[in-house]
PDB file of N, CA and C in Angstrom:
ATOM      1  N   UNK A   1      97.902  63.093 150.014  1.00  0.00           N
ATOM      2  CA  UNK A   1      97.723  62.178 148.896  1.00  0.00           C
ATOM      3  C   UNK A   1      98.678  60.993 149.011  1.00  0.00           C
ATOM      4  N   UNK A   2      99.895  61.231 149.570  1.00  0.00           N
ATOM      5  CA  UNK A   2     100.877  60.383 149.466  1.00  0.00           C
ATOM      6  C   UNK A   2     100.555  59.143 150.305  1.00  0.00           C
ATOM      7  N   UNK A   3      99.727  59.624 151.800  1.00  0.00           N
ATOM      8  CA  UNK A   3      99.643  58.906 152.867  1.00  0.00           C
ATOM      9  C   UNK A   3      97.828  57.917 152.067  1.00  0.00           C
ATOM     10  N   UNK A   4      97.212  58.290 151.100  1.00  0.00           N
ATOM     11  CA  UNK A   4      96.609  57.276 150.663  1.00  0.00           C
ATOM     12  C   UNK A   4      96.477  56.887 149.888  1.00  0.00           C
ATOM     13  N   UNK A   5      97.546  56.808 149.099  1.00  0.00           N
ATOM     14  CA  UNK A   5      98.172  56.304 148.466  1.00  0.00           C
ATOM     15  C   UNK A   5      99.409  55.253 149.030  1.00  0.00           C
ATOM     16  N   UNK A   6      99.367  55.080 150.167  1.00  0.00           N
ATOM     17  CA  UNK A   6     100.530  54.304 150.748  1.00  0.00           C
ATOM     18  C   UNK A   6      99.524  53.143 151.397  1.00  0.00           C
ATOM     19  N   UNK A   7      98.127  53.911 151.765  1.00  0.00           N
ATOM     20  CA  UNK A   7      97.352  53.302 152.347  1.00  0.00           C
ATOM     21  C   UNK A   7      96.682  52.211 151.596  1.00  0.00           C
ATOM     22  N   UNK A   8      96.049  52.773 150.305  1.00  0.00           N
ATOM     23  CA  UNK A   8      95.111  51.391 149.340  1.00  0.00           C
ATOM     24  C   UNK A   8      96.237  50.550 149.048  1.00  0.00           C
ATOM     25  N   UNK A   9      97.419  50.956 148.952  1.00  0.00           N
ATOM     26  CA  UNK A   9      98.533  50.056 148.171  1.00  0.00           C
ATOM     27  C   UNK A   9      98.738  48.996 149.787  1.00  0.00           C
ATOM     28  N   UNK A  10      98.785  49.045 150.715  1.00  0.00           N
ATOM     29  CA  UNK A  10      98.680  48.246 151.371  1.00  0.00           C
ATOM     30  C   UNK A  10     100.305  48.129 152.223  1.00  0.00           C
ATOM     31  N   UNK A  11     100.847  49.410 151.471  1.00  0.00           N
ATOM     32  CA  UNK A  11     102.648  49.443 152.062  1.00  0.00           C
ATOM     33  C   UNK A  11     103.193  49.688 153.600  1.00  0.00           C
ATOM     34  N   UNK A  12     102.027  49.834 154.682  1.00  0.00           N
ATOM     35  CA  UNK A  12     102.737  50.721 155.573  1.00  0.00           C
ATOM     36  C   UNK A  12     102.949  49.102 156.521  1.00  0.00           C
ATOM     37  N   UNK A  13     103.791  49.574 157.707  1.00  0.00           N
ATOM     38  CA  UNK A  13     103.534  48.424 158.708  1.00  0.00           C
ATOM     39  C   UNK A  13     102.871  47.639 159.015  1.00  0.00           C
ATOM     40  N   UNK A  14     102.977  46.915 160.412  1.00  0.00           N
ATOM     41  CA  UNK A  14     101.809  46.356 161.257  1.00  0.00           C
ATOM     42  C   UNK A  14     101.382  47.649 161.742  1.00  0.00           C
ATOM     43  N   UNK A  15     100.034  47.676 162.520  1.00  0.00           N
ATOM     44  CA  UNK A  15      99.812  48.595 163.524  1.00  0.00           C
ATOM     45  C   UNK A  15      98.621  48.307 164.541  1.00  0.00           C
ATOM     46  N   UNK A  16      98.479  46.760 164.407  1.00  0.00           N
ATOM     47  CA  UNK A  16      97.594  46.391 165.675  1.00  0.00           C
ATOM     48  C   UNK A  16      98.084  45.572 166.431  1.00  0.00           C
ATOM     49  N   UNK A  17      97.559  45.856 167.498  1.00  0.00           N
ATOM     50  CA  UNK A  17      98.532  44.891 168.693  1.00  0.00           C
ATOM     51  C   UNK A  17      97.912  43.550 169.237  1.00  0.00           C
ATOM     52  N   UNK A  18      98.195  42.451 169.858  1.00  0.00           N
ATOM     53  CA  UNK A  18      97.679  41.470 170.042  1.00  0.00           C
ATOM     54  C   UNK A  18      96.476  41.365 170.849  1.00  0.00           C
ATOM     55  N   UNK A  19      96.180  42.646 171.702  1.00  0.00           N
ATOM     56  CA  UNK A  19      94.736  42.664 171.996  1.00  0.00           C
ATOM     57  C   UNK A  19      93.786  42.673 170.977  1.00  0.00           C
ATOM     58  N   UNK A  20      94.047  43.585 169.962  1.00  0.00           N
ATOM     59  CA  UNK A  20      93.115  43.555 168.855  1.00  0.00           C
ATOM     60  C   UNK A  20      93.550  43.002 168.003  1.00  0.00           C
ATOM     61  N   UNK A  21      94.073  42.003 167.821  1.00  0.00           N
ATOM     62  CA  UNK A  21      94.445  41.106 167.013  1.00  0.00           C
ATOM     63  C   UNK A  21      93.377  39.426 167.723  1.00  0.00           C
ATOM     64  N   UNK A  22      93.590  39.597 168.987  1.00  0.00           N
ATOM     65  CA  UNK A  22      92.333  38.561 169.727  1.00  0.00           C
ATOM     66  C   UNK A  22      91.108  39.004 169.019  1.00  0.00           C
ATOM     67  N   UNK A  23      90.686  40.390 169.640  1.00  0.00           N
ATOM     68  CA  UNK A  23      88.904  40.597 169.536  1.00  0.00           C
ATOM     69  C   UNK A  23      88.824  40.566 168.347  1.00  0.00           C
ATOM     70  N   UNK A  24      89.825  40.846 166.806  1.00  0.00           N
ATOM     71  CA  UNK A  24      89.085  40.440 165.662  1.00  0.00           C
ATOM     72  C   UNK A  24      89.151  38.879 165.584  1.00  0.00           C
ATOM     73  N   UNK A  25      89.844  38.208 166.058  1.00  0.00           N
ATOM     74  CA  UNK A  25      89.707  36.621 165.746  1.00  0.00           C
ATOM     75  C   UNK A  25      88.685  36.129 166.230  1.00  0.00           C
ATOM     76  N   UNK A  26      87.900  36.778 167.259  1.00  0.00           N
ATOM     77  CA  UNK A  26      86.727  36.196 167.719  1.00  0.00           C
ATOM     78  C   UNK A  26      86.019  36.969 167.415  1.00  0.00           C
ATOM     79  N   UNK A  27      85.797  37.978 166.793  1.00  0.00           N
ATOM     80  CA  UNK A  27      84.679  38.639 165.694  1.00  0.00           C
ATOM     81  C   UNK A  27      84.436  37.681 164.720  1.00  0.00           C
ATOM     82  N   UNK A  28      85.928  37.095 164.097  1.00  0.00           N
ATOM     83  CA  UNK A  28      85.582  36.417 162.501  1.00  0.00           C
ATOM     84  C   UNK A  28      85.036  35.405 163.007  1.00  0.00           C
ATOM     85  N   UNK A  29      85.950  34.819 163.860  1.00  0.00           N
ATOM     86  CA  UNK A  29      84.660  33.275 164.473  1.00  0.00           C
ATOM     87  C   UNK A  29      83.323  33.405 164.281  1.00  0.00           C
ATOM     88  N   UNK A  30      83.000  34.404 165.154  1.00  0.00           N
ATOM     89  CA  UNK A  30      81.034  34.436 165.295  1.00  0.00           C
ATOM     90  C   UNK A  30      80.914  34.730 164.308  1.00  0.00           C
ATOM     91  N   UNK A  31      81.806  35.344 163.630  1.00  0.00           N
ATOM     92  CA  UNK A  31      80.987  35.544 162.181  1.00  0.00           C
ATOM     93  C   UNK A  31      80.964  34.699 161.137  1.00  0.00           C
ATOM     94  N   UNK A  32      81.302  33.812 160.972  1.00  0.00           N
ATOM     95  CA  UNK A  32      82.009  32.541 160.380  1.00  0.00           C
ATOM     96  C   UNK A  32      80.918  31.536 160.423  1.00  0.00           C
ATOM     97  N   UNK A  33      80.305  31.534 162.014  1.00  0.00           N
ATOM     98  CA  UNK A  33      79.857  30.552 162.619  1.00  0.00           C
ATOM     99  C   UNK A  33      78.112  30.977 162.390  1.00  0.00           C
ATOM    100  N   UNK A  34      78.202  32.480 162.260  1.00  0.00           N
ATOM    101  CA  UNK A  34      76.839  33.315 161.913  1.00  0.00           C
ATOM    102  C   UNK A  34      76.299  33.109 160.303  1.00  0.00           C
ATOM    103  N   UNK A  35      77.511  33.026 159.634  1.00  0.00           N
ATOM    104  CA  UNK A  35      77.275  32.394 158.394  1.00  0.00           C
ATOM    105  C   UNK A  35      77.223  31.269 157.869  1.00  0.00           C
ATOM    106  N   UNK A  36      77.542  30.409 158.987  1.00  0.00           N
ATOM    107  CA  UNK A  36      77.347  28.755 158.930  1.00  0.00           C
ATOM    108  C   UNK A  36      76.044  28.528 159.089  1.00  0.00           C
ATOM    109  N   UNK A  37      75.276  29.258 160.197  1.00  0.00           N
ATOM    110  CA  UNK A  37      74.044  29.640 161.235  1.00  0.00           C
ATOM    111  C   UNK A  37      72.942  29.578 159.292  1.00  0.00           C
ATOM    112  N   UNK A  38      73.311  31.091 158.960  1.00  0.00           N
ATOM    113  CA  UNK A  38      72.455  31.755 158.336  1.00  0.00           C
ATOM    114  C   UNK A  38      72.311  30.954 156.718  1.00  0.00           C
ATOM    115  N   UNK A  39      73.387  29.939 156.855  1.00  0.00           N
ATOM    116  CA  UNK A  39      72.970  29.532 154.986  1.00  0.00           C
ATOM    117  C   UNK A  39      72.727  29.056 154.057  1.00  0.00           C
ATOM    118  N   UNK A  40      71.295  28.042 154.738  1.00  0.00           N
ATOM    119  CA  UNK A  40      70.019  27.725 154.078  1.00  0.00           C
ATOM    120  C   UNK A  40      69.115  28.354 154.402  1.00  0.00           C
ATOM    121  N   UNK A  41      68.953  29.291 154.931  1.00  0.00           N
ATOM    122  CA  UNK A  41      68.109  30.521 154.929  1.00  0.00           C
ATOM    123  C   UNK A  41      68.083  31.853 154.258  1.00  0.00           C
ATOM    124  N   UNK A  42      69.443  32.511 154.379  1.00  0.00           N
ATOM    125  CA  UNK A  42      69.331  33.658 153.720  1.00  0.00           C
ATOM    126  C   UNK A  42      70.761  34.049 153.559  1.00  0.00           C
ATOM    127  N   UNK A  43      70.702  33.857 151.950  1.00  0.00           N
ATOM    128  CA  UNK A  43      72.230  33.872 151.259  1.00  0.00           C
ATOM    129  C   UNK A  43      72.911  35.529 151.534  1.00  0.00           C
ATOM    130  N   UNK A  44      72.102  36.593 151.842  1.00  0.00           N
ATOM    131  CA  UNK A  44      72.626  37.858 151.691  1.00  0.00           C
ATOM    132  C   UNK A  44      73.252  37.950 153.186  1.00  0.00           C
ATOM    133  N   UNK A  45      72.379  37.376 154.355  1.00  0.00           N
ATOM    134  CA  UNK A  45      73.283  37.968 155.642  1.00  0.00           C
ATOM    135  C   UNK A  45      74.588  36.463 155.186  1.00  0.00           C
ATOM    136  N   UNK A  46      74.934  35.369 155.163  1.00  0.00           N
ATOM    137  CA  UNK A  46      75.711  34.739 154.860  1.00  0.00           C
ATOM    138  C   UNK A  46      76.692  35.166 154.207  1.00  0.00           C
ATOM    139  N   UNK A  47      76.867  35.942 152.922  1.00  0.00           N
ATOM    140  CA  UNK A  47      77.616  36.393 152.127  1.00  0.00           C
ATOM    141  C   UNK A  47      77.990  37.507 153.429  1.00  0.00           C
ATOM    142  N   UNK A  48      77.265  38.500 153.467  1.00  0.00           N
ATOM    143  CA  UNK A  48      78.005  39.548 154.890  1.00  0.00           C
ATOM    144  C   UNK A  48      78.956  39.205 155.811  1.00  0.00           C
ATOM    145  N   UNK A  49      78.022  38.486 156.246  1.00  0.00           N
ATOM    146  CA  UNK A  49      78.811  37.818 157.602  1.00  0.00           C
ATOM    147  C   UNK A  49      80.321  36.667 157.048  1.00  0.00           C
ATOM    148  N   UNK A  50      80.143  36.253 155.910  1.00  0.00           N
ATOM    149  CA  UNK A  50      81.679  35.606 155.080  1.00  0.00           C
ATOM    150  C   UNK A  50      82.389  36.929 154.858  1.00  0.00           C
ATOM    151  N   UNK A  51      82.156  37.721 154.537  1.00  0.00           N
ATOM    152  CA  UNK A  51      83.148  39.066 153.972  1.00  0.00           C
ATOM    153  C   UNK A  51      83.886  39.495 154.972  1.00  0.00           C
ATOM    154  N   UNK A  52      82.716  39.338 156.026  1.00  0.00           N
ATOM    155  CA  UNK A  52      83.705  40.448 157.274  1.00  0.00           C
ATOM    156  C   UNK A  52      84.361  39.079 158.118  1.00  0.00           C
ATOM    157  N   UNK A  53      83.867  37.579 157.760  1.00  0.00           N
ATOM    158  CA  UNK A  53      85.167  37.067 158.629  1.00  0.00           C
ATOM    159  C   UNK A  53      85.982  36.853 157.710  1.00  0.00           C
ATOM    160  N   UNK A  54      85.942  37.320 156.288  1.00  0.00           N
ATOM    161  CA  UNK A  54      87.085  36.922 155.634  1.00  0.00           C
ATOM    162  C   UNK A  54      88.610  38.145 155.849  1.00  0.00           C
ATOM    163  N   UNK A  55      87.605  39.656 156.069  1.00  0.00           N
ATOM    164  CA  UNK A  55      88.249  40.658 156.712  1.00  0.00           C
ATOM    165  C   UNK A  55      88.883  40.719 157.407  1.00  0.00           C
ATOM    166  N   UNK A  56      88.455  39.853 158.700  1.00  0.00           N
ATOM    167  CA  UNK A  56      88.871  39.977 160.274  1.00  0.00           C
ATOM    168  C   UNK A  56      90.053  39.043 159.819  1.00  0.00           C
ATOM    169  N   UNK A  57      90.265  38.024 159.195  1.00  0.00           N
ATOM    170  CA  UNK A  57      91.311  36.928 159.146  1.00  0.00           C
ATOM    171  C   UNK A  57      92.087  37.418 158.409  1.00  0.00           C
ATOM    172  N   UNK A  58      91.858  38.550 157.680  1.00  0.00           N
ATOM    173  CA  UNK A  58      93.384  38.733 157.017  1.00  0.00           C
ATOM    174  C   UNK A  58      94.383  39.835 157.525  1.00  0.00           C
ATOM    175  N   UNK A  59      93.184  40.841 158.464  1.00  0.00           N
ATOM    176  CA  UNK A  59      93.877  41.641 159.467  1.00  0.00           C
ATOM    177  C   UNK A  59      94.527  41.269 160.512  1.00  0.00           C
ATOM    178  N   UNK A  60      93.882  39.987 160.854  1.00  0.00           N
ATOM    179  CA  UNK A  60      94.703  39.038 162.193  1.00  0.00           C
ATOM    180  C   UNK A  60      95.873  38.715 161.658  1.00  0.00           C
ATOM    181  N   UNK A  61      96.070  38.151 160.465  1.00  0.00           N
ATOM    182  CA  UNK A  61      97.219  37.145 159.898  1.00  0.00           C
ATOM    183  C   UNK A  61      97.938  38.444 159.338  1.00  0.00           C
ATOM    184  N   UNK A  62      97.845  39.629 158.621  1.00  0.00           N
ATOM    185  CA  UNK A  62      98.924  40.433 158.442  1.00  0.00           C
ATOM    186  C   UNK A  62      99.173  41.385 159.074  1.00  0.00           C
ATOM    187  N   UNK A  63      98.648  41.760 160.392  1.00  0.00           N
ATOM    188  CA  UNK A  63      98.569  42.744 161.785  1.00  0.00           C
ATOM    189  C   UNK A  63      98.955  43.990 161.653  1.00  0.00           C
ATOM    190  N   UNK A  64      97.599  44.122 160.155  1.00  0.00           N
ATOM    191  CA  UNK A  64      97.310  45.745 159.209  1.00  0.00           C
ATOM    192  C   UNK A  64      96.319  45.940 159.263  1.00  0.00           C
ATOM    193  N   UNK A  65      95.840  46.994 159.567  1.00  0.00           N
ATOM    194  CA  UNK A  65      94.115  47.349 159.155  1.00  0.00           C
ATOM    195  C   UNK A  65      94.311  48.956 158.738  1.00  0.00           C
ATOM    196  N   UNK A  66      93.767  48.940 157.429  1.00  0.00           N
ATOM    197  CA  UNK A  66      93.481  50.278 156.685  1.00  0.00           C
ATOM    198  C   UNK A  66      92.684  51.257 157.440  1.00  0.00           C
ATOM    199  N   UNK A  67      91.721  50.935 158.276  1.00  0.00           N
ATOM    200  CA  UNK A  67      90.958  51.924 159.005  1.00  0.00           C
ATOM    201  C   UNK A  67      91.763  52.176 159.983  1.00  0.00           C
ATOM    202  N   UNK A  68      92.624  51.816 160.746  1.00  0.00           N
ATOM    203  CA  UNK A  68      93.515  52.296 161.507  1.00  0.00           C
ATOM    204  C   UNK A  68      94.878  52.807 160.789  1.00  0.00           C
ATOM    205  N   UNK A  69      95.030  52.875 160.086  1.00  0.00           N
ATOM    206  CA  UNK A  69      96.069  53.428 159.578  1.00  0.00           C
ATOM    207  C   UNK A  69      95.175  54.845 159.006  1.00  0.00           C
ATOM    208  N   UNK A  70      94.414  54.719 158.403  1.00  0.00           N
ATOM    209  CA  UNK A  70      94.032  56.273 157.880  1.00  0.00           C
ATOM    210  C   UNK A  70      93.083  57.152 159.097  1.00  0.00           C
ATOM    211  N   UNK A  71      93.077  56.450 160.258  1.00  0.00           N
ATOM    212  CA  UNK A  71      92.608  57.158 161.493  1.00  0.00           C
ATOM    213  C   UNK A  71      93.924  57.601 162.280  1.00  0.00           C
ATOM    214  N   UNK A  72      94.924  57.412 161.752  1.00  0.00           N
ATOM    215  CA  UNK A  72      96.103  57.337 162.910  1.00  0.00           C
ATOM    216  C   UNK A  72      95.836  56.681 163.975  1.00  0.00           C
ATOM    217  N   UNK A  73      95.427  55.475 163.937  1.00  0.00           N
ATOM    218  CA  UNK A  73      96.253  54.444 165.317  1.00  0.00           C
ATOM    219  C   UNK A  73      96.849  53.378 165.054  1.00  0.00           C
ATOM    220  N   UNK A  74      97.729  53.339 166.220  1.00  0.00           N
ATOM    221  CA  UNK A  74      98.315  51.997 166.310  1.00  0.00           C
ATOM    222  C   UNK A  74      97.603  51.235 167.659  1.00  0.00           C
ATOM    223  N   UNK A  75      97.660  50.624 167.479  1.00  0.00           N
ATOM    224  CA  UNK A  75      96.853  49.534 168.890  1.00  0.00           C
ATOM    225  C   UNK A  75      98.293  49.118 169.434  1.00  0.00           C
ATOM    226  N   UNK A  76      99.227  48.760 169.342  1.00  0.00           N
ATOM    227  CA  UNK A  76     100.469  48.188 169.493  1.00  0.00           C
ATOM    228  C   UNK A  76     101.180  48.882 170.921  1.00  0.00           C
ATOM    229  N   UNK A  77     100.910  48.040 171.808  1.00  0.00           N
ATOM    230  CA  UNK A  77     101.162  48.712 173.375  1.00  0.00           C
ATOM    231  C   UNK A  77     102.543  49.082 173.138  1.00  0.00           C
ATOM    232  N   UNK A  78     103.144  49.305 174.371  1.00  0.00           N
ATOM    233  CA  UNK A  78     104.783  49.453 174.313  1.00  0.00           C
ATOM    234  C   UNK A  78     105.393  48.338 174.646  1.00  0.00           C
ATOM    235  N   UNK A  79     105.443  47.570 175.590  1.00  0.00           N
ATOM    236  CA  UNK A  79     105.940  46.403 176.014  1.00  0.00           C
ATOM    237  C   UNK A  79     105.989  45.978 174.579  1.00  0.00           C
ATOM    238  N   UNK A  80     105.035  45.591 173.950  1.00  0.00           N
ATOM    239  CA  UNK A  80     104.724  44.650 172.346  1.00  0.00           C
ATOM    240  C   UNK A  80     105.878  45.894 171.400  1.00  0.00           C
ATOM    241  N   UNK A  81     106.240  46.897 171.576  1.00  0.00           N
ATOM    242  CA  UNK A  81     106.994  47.878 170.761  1.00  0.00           C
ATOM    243  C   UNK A  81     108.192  47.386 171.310  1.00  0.00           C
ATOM    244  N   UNK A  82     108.506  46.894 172.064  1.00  0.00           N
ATOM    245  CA  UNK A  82     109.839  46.794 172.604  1.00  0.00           C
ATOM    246  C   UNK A  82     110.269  45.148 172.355  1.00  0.00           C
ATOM    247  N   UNK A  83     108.912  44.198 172.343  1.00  0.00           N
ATOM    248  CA  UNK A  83     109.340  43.123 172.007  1.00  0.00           C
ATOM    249  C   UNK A  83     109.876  43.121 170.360  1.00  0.00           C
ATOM    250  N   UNK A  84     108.881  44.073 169.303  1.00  0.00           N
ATOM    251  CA  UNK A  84     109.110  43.732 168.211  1.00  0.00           C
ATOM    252  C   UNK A  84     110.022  44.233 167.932  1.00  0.00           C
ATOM    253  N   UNK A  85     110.750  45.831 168.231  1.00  0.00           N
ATOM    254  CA  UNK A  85     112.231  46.212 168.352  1.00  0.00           C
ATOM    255  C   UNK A  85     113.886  45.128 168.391  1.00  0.00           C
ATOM    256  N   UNK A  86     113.112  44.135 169.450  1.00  0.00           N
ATOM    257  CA  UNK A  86     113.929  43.279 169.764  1.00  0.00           C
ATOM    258  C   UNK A  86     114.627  42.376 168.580  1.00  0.00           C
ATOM    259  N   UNK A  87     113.197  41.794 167.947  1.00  0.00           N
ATOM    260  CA  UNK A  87     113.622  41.271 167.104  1.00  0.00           C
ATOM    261  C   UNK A  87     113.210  41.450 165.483  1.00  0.00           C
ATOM    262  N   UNK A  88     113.809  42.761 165.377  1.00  0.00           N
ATOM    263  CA  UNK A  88     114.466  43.648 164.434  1.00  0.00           C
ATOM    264  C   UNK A  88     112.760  43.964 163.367  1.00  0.00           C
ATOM    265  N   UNK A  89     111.662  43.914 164.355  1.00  0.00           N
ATOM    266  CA  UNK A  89     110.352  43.656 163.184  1.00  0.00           C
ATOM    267  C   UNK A  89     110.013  45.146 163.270  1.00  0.00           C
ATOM    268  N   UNK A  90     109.283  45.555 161.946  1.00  0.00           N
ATOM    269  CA  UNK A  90     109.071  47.157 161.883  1.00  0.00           C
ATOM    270  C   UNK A  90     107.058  47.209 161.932  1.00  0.00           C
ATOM    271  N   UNK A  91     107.464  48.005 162.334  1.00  0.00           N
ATOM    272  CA  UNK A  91     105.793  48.874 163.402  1.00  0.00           C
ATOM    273  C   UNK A  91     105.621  50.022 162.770  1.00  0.00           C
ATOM    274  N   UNK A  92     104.135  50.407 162.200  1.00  0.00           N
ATOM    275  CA  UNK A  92     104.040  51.650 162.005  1.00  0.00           C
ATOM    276  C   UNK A  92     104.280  52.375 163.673  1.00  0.00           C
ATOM    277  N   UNK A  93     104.985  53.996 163.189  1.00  0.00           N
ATOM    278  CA  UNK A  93     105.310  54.764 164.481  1.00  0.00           C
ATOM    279  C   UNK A  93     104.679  55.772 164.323  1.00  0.00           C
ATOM    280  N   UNK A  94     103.225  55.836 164.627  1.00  0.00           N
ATOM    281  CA  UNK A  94     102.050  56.931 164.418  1.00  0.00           C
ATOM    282  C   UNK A  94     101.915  57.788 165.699  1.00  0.00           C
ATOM    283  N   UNK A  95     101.714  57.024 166.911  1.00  0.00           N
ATOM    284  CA  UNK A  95     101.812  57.461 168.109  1.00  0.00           C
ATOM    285  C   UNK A  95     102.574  58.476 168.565  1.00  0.00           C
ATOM    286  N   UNK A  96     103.312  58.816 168.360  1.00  0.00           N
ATOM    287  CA  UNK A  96     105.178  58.285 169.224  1.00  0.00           C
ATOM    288  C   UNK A  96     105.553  60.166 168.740  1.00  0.00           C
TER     289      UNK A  96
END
């Protein structure tokens, strides 16, 4: 209970690493660009396709995602664990 409860509240670390911090930025793009595509035609895939790039951009910009945290992963290689160590930044430590 505690762990989702830590989870909707939005409290735990980062826990994705800059690979997947790329492939969602170019998810939200196409999707962005899919809803640019789709909207004088059809307001429902538009609204979709806005939600999930509004998704992808806020997981990029705060390098959290709730589905990985309540799956237990971190995407966050080691090299990238050792850079953020460096300079004193905190990582969920799910892996480890």
């Amino acid at each position: 209970m505690r762990n989702f409860i830590k989870g909707i509240t939005y409290s735990y670390q980062r826990n994705i690493g800059w690979q997947d911090r790329t492939i969602r930025s170019i998810l939200g793009i196409a999707a962005l660009l899919g809803a640019i595509y789709y909207y004088p035609q059809n307001l429902l895939y538009t609204m979709l396709l806005s939600i999930f790039a509004i998704a992808q951009a806020g997981t990029v910009l705060s390098a959290k995602c709730i589905l990985c945290y309540f799956a237990g992963q971190c995407t966050i290689g080691q090299r990238e664990k050792k850079e953020l160590e460096a300079k004193g930044m905190i990582y969920e430590k799910i892996n480890e």
